[in-house]
C-alpha atoms as a PDB file:
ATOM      1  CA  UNK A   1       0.000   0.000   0.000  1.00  0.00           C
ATOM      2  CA  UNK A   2       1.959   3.373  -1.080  1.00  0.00           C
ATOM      3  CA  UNK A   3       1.238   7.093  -0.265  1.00  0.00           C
ATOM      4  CA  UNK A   4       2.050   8.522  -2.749  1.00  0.00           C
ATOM      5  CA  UNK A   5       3.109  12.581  -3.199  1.00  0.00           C
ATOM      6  CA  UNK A   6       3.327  13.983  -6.765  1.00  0.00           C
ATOM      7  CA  UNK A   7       3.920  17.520  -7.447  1.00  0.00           C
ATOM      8  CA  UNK A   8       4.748  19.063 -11.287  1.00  0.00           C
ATOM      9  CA  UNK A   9       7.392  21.146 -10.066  1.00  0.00           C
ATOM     10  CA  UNK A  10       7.906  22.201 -14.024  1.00  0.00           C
ATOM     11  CA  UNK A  11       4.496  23.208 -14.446  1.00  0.00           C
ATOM     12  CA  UNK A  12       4.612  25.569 -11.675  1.00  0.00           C
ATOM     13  CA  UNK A  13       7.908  27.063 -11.925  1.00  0.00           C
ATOM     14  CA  UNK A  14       6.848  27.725 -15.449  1.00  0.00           C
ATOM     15  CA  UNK A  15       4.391  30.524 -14.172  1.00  0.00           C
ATOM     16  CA  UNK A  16       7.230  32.461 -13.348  1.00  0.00           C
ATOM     17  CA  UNK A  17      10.377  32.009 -15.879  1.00  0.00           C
ATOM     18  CA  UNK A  18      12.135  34.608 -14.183  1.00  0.00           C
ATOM     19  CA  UNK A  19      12.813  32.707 -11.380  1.00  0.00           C
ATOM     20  CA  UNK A  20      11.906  29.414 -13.203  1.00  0.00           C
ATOM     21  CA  UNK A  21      15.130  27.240 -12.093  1.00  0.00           C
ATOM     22  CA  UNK A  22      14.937  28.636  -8.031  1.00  0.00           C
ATOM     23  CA  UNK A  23      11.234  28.219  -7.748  1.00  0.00           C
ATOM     24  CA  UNK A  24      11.544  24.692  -8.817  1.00  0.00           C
ATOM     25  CA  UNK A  25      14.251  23.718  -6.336  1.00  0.00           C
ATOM     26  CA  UNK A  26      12.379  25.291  -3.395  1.00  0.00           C
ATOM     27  CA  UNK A  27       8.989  22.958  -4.372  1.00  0.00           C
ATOM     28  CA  UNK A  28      11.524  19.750  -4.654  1.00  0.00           C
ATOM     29  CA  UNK A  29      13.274  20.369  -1.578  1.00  0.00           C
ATOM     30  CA  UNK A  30       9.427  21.554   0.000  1.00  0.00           C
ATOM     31  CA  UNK A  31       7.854  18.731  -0.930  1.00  0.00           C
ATOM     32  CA  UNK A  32      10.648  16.338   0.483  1.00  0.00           C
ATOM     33  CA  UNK A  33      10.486  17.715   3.856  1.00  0.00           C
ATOM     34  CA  UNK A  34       6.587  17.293   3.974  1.00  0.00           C
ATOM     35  CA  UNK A  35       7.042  13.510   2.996  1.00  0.00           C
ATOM     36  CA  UNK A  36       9.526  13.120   5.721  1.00  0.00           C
ATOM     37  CA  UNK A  37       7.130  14.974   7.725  1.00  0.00           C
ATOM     38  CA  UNK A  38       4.592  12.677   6.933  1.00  0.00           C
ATOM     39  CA  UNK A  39       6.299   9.829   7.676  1.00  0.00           C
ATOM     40  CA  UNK A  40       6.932  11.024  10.769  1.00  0.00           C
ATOM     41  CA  UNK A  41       3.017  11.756  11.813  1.00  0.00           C
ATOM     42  CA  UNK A  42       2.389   8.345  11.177  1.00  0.00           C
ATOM     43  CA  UNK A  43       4.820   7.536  13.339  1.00  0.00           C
ATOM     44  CA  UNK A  44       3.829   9.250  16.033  1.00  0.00           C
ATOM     45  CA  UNK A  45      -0.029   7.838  15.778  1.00  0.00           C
ATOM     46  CA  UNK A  46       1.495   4.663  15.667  1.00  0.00           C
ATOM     47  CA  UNK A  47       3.046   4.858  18.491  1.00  0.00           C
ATOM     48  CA  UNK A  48       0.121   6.292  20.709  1.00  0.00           C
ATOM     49  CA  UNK A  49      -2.226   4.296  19.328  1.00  0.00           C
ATOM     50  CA  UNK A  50      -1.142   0.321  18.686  1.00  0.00           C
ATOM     51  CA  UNK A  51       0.295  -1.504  21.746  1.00  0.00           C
ATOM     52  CA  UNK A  52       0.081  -5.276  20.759  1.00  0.00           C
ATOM     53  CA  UNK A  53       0.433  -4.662  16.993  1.00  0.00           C
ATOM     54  CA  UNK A  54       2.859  -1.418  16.519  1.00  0.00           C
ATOM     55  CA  UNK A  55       5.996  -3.431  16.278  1.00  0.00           C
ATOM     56  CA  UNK A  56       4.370  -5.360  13.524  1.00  0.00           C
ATOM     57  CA  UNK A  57       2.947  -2.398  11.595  1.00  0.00           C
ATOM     58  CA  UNK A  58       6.687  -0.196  11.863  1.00  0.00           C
ATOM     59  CA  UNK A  59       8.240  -3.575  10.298  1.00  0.00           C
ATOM     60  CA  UNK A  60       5.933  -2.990   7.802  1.00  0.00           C
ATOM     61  CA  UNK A  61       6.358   1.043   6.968  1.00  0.00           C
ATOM     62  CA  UNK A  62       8.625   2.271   4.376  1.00  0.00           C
ATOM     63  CA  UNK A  63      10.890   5.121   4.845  1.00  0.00           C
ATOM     64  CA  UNK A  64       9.596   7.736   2.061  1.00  0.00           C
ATOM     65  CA  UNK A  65      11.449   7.340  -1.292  1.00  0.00           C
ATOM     66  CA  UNK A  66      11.235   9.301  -4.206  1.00  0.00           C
ATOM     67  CA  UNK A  67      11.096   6.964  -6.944  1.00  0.00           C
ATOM     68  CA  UNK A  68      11.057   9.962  -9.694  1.00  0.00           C
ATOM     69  CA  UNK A  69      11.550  14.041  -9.264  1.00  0.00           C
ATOM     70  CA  UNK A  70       8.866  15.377  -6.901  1.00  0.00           C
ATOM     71  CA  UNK A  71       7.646  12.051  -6.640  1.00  0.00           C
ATOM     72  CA  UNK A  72       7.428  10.498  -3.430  1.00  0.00           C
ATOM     73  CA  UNK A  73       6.184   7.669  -1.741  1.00  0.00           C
ATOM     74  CA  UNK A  74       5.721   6.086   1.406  1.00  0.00           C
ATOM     75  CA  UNK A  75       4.454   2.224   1.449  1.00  0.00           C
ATOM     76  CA  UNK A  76       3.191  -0.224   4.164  1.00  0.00           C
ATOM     77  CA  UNK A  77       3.664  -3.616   3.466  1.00  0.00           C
ATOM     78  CA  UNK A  78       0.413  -5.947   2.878  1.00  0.00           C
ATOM     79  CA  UNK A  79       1.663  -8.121   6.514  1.00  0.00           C
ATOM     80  CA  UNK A  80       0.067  -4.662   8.454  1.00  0.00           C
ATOM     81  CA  UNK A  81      -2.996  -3.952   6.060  1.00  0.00           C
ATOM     82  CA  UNK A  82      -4.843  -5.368   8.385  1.00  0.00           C
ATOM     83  CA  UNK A  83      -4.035  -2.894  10.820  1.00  0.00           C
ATOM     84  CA  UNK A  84      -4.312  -0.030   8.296  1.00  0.00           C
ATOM     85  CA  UNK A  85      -7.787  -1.498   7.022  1.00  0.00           C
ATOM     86  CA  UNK A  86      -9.029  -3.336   9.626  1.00  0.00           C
ATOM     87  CA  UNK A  87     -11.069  -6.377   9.695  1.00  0.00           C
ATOM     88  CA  UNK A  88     -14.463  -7.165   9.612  1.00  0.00           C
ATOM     89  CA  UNK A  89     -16.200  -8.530  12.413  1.00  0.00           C
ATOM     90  CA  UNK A  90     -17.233 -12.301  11.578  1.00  0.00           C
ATOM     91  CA  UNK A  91     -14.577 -12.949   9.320  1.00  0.00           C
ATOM     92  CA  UNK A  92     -12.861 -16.560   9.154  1.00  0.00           C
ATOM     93  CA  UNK A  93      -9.875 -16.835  10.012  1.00  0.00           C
ATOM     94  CA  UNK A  94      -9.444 -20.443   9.045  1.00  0.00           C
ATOM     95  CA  UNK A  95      -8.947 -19.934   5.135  1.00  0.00           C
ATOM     96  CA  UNK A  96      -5.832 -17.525   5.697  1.00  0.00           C
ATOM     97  CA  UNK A  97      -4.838 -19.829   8.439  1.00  0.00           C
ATOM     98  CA  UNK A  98      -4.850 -22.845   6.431  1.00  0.00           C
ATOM     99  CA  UNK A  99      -3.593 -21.724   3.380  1.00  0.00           C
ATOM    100  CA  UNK A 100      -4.971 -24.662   1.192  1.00  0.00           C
ATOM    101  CA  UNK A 101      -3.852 -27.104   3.573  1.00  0.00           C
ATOM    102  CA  UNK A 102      -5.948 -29.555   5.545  1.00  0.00           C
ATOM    103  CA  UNK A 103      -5.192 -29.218   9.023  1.00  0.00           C
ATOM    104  CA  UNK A 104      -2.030 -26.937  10.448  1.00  0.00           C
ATOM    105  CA  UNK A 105      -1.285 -26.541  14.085  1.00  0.00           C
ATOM    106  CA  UNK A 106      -0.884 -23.061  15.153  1.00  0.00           C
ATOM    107  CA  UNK A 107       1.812 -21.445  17.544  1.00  0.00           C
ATOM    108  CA  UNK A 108       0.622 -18.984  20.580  1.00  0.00           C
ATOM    109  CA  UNK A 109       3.817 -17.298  22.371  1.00  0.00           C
ATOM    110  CA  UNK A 110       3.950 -16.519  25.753  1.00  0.00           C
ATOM    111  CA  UNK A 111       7.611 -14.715  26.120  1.00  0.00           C
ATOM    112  CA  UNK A 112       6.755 -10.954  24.515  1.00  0.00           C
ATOM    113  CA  UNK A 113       6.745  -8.141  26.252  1.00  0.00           C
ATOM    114  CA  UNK A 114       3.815  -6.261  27.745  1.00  0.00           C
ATOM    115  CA  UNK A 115       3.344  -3.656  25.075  1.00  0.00           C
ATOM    116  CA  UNK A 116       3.029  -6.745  22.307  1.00  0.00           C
ATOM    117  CA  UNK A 117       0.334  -8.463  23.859  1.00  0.00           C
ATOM    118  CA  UNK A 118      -3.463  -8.181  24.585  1.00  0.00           C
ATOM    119  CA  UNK A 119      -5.146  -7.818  27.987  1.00  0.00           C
ATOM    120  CA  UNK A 120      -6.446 -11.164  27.986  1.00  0.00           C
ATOM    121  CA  UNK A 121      -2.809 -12.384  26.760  1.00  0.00           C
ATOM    122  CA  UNK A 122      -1.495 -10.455  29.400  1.00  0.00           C
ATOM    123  CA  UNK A 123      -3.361 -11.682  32.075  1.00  0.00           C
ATOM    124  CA  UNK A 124      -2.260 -15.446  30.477  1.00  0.00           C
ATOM    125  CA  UNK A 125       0.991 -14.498  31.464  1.00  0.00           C
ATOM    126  CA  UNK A 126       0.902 -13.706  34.909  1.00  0.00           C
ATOM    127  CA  UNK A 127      -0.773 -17.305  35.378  1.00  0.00           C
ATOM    128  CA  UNK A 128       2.525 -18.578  33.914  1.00  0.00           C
ATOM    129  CA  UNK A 129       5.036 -16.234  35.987  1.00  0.00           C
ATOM    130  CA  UNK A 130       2.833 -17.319  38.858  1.00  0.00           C
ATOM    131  CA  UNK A 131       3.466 -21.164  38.202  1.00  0.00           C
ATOM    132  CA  UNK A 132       7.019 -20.509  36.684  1.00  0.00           C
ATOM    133  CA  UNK A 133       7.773 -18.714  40.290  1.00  0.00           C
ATOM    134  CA  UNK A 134       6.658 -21.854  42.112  1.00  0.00           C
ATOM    135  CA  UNK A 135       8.206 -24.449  40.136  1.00  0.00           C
ATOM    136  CA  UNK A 136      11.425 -22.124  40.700  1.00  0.00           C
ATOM    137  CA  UNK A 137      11.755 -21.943  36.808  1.00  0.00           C
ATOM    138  CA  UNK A 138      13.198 -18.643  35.279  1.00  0.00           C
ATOM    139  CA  UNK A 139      10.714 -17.304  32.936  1.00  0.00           C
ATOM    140  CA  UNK A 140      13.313 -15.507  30.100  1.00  0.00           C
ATOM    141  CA  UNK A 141      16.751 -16.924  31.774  1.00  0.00           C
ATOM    142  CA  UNK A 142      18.162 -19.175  29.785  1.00  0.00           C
ATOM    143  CA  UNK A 143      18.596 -22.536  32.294  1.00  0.00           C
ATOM    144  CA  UNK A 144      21.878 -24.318  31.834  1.00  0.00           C
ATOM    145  CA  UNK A 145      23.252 -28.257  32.847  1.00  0.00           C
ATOM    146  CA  UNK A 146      25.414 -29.128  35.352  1.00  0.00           C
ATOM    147  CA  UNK A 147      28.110 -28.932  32.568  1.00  0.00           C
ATOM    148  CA  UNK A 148      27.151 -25.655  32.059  1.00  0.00           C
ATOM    149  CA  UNK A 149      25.745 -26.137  28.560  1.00  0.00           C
ATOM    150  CA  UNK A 150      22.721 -24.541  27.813  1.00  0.00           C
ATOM    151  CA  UNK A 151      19.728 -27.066  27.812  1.00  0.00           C
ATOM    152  CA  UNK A 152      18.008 -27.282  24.474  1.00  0.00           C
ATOM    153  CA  UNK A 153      14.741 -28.925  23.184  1.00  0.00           C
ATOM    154  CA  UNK A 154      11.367 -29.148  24.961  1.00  0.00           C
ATOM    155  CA  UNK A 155      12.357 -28.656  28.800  1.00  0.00           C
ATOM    156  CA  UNK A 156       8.866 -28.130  30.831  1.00  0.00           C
ATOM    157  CA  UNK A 157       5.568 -28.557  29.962  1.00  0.00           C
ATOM    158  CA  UNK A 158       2.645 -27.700  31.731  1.00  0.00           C
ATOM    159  CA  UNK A 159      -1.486 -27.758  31.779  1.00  0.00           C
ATOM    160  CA  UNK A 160      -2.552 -24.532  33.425  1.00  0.00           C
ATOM    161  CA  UNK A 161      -6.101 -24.818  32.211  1.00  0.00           C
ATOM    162  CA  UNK A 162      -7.086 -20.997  31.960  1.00  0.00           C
ATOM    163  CA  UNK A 163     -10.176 -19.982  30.330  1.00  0.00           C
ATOM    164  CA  UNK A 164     -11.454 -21.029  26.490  1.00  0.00           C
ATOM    165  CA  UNK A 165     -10.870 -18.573  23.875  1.00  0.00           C
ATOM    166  CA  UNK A 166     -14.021 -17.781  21.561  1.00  0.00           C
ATOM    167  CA  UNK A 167     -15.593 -21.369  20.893  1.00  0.00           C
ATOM    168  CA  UNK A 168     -12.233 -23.305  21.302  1.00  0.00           C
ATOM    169  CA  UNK A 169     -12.957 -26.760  23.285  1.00  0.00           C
ATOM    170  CA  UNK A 170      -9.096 -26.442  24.485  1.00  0.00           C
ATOM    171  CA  UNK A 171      -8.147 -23.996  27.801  1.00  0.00           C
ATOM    172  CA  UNK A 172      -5.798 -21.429  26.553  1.00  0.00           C
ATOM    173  CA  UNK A 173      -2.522 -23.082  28.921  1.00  0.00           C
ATOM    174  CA  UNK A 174      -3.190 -26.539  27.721  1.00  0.00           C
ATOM    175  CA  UNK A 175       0.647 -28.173  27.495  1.00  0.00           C
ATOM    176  CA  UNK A 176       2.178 -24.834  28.120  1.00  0.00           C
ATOM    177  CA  UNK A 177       5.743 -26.020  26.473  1.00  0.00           C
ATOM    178  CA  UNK A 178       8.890 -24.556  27.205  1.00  0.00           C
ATOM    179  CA  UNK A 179      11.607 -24.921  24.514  1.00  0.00           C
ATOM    180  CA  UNK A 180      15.620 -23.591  23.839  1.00  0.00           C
ATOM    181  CA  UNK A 181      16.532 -24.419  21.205  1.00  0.00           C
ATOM    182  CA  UNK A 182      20.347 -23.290  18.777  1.00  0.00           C
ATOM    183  CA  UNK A 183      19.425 -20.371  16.057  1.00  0.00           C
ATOM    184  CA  UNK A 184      22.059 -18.418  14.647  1.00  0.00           C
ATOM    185  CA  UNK A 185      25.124 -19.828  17.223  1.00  0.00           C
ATOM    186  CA  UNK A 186      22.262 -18.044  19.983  1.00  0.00           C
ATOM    187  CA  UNK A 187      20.454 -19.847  22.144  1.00  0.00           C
ATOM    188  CA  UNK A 188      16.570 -18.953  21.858  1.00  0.00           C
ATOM    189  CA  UNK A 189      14.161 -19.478  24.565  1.00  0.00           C
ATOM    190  CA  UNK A 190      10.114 -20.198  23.908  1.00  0.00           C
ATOM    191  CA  UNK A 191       7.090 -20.042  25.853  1.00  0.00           C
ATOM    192  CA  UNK A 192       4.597 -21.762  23.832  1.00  0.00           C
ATOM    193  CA  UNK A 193       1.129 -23.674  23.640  1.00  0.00           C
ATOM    194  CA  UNK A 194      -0.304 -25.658  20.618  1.00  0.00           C
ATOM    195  CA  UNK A 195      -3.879 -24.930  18.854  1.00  0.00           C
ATOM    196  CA  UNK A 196      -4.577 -26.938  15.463  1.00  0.00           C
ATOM    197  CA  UNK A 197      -6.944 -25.582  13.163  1.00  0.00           C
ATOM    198  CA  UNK A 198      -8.855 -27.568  10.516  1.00  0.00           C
ATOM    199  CA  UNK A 199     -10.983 -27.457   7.074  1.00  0.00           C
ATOM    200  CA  UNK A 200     -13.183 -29.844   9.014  1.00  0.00           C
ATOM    201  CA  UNK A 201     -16.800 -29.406  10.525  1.00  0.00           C
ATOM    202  CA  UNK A 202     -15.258 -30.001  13.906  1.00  0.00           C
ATOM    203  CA  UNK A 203     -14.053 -26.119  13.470  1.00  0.00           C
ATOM    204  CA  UNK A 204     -17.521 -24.696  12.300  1.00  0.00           C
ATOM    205  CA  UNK A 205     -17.931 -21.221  14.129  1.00  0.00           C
ATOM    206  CA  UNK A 206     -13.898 -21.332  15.144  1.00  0.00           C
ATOM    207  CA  UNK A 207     -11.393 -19.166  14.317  1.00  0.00           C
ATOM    208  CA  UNK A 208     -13.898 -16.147  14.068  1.00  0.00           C
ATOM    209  CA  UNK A 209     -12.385 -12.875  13.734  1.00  0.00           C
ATOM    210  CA  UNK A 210     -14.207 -10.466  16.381  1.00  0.00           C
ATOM    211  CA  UNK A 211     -13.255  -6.985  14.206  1.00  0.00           C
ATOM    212  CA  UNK A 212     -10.837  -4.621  14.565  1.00  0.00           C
ATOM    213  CA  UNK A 213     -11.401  -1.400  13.847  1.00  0.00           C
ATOM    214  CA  UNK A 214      -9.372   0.603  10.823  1.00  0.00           C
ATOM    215  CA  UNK A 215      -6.593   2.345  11.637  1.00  0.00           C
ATOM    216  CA  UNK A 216      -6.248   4.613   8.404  1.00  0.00           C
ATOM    217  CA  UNK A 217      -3.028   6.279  10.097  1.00  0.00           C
ATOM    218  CA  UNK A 218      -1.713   6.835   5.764  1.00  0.00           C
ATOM    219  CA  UNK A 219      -5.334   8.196   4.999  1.00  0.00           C
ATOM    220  CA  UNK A 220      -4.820  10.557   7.918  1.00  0.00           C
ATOM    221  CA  UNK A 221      -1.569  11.524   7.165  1.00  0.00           C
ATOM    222  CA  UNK A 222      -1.869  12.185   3.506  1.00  0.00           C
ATOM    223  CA  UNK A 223      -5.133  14.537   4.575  1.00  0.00           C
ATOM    224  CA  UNK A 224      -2.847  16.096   6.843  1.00  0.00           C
ATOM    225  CA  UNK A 225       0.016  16.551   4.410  1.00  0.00           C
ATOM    226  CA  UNK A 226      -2.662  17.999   1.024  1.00  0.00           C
ATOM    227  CA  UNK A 227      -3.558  20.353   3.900  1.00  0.00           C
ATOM    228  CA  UNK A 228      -0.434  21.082   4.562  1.00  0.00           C
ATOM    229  CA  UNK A 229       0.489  22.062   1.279  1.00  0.00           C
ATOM    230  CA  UNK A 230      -2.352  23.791  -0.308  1.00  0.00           C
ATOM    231  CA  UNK A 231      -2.802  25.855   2.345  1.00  0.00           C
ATOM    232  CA  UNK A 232       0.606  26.827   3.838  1.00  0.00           C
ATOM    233  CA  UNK A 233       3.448  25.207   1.806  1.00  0.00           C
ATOM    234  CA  UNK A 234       2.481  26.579  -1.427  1.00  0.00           C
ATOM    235  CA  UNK A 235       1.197  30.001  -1.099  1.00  0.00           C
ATOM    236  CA  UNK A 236       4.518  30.253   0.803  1.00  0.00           C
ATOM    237  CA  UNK A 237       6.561  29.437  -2.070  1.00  0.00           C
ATOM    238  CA  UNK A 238       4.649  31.784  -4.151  1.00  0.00           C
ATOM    239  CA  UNK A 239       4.374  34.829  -2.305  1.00  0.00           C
ATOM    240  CA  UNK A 240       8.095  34.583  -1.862  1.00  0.00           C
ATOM    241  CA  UNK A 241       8.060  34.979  -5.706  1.00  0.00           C
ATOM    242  CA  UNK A 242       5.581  36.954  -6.520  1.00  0.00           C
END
């Protein structure tokens, strides 16, 4: 998804040939600041508005580019449009999940921090500390044999129980699995439970989106930005040449 600034810099300079060369370079160089303004609204929206998703959606933004003179552009990659579009309430989840396949078993993780998860995630996680704390388990400490080797592979598991999410039949802290595993000569610690979703009828009425309201921080910003420039950027530029 691109946002996309294009101003004629020729056709305007051309108004006045007197200064036709200077007038030109002050609309390029104007209209590169108010994309790198722009960029940085959305920014700042972002990052009073998401919790759980902003990481996500700042993966996703572009820095702004100009891909031609007075051409600029600003993209968000299609892994956050569904933060920048929403999603209807109702929607299944399953075909996206699925992805033409049969049956795939989905990964929950328990081990981000607080400003990457949801309340009810959130309040999963203080179950585990809880148990973690009385099982005298370290919750992001990597644990170590008596060699001093860091363990790898599945080391705990647990069933919590915790409450049913949506229609599921399965608590959410069902075999709660702890894993370290080797990635990149760095050892990589998980907090995980299990969910597998299916094409079947057994998932009729799972895996139902609940909505999520549209974002439209690009829409806002590009508003902002047209504003911006029609009514102060512009007439700026051209009284200072008139």
């Amino acid at each position: 998804m691109p946002l996309k600034f294009q101003i004629d810099a020729e056709a305007i300079a051309a108004q006045f040939k007197d200064y036709m060369l200077s007038i030109k370079e002050d609309i390029q160089k104007s209209v590169e600041n108010l994309a790198t303004l722009t960029r940085t609204r959305i920014v700042e929206e972002v990052d009073k508005t998401l919790h759980t998703s902003q990481k996500e959606y700042m993966e996703a933004l572009g820095d702004a580019e100009e891909v031609a003179p007075g051409v600029w552009v600003i993209s968000l990659d299609e892994k956050a449009l569904w933060i920048e579009e929403g999603i209807e309430a109702g929607k299944d989840m399953k075909p996206d999940l699925l992805k033409g396949k049969k049956y795939r078993v989905i990964p929950f993780k328990y081990d981000k921090g607080p400003s990457q998860n949801s309340s009810f995630t959130q309040g999963l996680i203080s179950e585990i500390r809880q148990k973690l704390r009385k099982e005298k388990i370290p919750f992001k400490k990597i644990e170590y044999d008596s060699n001093g080797s860091p363990r790898t592979g599945k080391l705990h598991e647990f069933n919590l129980g915790g409450p049913r999410p949506g229609k599921g039949n399965t608590p959410a802290l069902t075999r709660l699995s702890i894993y370290q595993n080797e990635k990149a000569g760095k050892i990589k610690r998980d907090i995980l439970t299990f969910r597998t979703v299916s094409a079947g009828p057994a998932s009729a009425g799972k895996w139902i989106h609940p909505g999520l309201t549209a974002q439209r921080f690009m829409d806002k910003a590009m508003d902002m930005a047209t504003k911006d420039w029609e009514e102060k950027i512009l007439p700026e530029i051209l009284e200072k040449y008139k």
